[in-house]
N, C-alpha and C. Protein backbone atom coordinates (compact mmCIF):
# COMPACT_ATOMS: atom_id res chain seq x y z
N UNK A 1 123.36 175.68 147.81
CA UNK A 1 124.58 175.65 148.58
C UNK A 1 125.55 176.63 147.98
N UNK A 2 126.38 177.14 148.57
CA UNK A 2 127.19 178.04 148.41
C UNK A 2 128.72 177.76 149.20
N UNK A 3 129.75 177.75 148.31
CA UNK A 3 131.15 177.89 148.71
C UNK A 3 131.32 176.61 148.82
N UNK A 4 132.52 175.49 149.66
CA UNK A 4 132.95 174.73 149.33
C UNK A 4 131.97 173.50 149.94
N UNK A 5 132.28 172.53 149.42
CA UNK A 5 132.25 171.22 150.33
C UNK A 5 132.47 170.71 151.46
N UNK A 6 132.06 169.77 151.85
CA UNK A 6 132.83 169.73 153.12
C UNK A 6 134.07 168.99 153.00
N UNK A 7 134.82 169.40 153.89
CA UNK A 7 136.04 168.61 153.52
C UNK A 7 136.19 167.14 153.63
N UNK A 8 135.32 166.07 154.21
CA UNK A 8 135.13 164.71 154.01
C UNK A 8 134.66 164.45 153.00
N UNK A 9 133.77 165.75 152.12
CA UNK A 9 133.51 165.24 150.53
C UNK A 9 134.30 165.74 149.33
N UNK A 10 135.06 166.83 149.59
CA UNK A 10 136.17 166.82 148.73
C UNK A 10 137.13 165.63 149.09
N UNK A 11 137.42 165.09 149.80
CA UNK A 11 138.35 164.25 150.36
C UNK A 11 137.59 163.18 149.78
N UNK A 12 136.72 162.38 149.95
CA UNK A 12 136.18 161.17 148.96
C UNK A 12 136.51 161.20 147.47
N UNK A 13 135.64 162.51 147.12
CA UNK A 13 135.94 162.73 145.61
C UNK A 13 137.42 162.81 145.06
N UNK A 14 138.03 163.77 145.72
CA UNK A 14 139.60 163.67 145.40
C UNK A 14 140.67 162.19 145.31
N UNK A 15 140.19 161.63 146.23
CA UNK A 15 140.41 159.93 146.69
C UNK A 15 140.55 158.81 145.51
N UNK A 16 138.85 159.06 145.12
CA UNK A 16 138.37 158.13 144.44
C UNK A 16 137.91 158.90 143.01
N UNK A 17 138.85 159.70 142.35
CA UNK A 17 138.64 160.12 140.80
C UNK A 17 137.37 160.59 140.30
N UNK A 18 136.24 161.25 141.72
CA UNK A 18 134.64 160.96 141.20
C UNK A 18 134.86 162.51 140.16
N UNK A 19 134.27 162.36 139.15
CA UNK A 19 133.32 163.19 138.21
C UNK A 19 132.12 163.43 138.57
N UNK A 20 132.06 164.88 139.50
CA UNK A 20 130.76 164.95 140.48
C UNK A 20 130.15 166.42 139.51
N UNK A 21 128.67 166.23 139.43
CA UNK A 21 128.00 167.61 138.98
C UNK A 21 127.24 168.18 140.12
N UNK A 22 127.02 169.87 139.72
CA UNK A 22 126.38 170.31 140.72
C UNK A 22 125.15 171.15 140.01
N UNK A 23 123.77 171.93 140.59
CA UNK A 23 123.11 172.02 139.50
C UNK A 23 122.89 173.12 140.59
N UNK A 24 123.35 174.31 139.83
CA UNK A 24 123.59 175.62 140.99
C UNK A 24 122.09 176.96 140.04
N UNK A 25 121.91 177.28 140.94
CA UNK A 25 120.36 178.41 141.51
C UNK A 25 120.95 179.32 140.51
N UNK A 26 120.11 180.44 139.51
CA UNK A 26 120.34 181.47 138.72
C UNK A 26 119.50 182.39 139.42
N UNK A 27 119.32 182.32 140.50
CA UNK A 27 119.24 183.54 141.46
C UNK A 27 119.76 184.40 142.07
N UNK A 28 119.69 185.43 141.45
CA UNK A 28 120.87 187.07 141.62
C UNK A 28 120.86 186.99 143.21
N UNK A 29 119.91 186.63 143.69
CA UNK A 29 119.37 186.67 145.34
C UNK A 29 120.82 186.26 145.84
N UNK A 30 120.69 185.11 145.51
CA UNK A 30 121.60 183.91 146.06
C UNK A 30 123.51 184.25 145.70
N UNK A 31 123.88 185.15 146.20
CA UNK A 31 125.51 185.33 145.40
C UNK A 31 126.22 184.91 146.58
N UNK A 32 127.63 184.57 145.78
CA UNK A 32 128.65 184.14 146.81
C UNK A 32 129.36 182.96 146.16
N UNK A 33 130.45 182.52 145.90
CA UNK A 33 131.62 181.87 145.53
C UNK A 33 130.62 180.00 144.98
N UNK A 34 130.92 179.84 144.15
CA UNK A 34 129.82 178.60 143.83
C UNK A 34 131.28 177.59 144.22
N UNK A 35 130.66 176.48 144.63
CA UNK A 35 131.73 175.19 145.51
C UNK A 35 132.88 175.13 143.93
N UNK A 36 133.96 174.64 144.29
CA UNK A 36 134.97 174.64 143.32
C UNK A 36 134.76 172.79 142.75
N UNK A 37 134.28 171.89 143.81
CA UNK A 37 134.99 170.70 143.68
C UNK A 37 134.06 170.30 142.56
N UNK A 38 133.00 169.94 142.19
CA UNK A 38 132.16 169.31 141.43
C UNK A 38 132.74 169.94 139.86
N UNK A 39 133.32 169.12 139.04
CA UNK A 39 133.57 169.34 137.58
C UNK A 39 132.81 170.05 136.67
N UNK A 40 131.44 169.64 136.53
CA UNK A 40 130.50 170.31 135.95
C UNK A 40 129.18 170.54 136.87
N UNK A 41 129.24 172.04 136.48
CA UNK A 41 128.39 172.79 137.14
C UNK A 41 126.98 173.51 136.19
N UNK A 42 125.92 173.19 136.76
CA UNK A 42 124.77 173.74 135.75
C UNK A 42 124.10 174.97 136.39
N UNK A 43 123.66 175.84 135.63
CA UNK A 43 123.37 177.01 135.92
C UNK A 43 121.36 176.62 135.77
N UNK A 44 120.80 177.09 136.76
CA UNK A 44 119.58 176.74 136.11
C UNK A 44 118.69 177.61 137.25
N UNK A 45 116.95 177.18 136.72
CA UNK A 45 116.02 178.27 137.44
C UNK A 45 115.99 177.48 139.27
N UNK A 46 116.03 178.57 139.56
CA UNK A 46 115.69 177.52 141.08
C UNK A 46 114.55 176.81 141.22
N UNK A 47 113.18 176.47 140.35
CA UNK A 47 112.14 175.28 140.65
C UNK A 47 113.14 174.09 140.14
N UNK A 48 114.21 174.49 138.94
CA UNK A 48 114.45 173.22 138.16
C UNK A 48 115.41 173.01 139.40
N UNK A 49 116.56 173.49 139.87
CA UNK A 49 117.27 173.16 141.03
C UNK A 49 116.71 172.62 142.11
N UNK A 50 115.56 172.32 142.50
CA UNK A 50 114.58 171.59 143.55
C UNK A 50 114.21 170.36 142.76
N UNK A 51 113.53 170.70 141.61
CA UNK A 51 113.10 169.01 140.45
C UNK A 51 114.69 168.35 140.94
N UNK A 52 115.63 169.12 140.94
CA UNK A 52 117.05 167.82 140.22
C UNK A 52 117.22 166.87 141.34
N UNK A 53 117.48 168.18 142.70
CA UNK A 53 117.41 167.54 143.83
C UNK A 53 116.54 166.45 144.47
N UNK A 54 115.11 166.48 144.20
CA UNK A 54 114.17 165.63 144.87
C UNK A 54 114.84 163.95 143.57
N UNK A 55 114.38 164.67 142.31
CA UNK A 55 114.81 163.58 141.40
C UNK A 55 116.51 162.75 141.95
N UNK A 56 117.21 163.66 142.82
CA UNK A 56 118.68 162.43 142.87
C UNK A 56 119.69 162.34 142.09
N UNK A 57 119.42 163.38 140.73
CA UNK A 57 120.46 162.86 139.33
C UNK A 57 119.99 163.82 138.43
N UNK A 58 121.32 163.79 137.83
CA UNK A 58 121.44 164.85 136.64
C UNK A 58 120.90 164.38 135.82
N UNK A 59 121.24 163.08 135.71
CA UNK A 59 121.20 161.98 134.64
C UNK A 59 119.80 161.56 134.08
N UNK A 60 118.13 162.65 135.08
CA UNK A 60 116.80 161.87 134.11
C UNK A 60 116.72 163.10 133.50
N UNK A 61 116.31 162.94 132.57
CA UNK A 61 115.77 163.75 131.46
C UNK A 61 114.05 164.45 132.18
N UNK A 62 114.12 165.73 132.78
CA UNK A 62 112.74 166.22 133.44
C UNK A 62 111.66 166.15 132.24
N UNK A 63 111.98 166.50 131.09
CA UNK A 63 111.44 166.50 129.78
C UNK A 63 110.10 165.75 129.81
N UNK A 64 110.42 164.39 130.31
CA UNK A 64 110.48 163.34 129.48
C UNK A 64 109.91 162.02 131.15
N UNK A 65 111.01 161.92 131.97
CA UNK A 65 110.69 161.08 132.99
C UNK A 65 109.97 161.74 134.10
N UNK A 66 108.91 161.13 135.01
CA UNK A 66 108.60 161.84 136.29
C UNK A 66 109.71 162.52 136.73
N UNK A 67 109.29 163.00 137.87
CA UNK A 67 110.67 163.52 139.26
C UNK A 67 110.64 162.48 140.28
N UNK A 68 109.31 161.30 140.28
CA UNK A 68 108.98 160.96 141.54
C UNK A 68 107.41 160.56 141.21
N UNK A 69 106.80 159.41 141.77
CA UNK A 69 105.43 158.64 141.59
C UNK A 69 104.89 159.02 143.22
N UNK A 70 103.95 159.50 143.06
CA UNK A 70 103.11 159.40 144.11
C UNK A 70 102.31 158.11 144.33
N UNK A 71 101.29 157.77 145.46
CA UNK A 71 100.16 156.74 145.15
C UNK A 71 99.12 157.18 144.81
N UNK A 72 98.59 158.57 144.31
CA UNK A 72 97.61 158.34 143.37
C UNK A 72 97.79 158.83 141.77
């Protein structure tokens, strides 16, 4: 994603005090103004920017926890 939020989600966050992260693409490809609202912002490879996303959270350690259990 690129540039701002939408304004119903700056407007939540602003609202309600959230401490929101964002986990932004280190792809030269990809330029253009990175969203302002999210506090901390991570710079990373774009496979790891797809892991964070499917995973939901900054917060698992890829290291270490799945991304996600399949059934087999």
């Amino acid at each position: 994603m690129r540039g701002d939020l939408t304004p119903e989600l700056n407007e939540v966050i602003t609202q309600n005090d959230l401490v929101c992260a964002a986990v932004l693409s280190g792809n030269p490809q990809l330029r253009g103004p990175h969203p302002p609202q999210p506090q901390s912002q991570f710079l990373a490879s774009p496979p790891l920017v797809v892991a964070y996303a499917i995973a939901g959270t900054i917060t698992r350690d890829l290291m270490t926890e799945p991304v996600g259990k399949g059934k087999g």
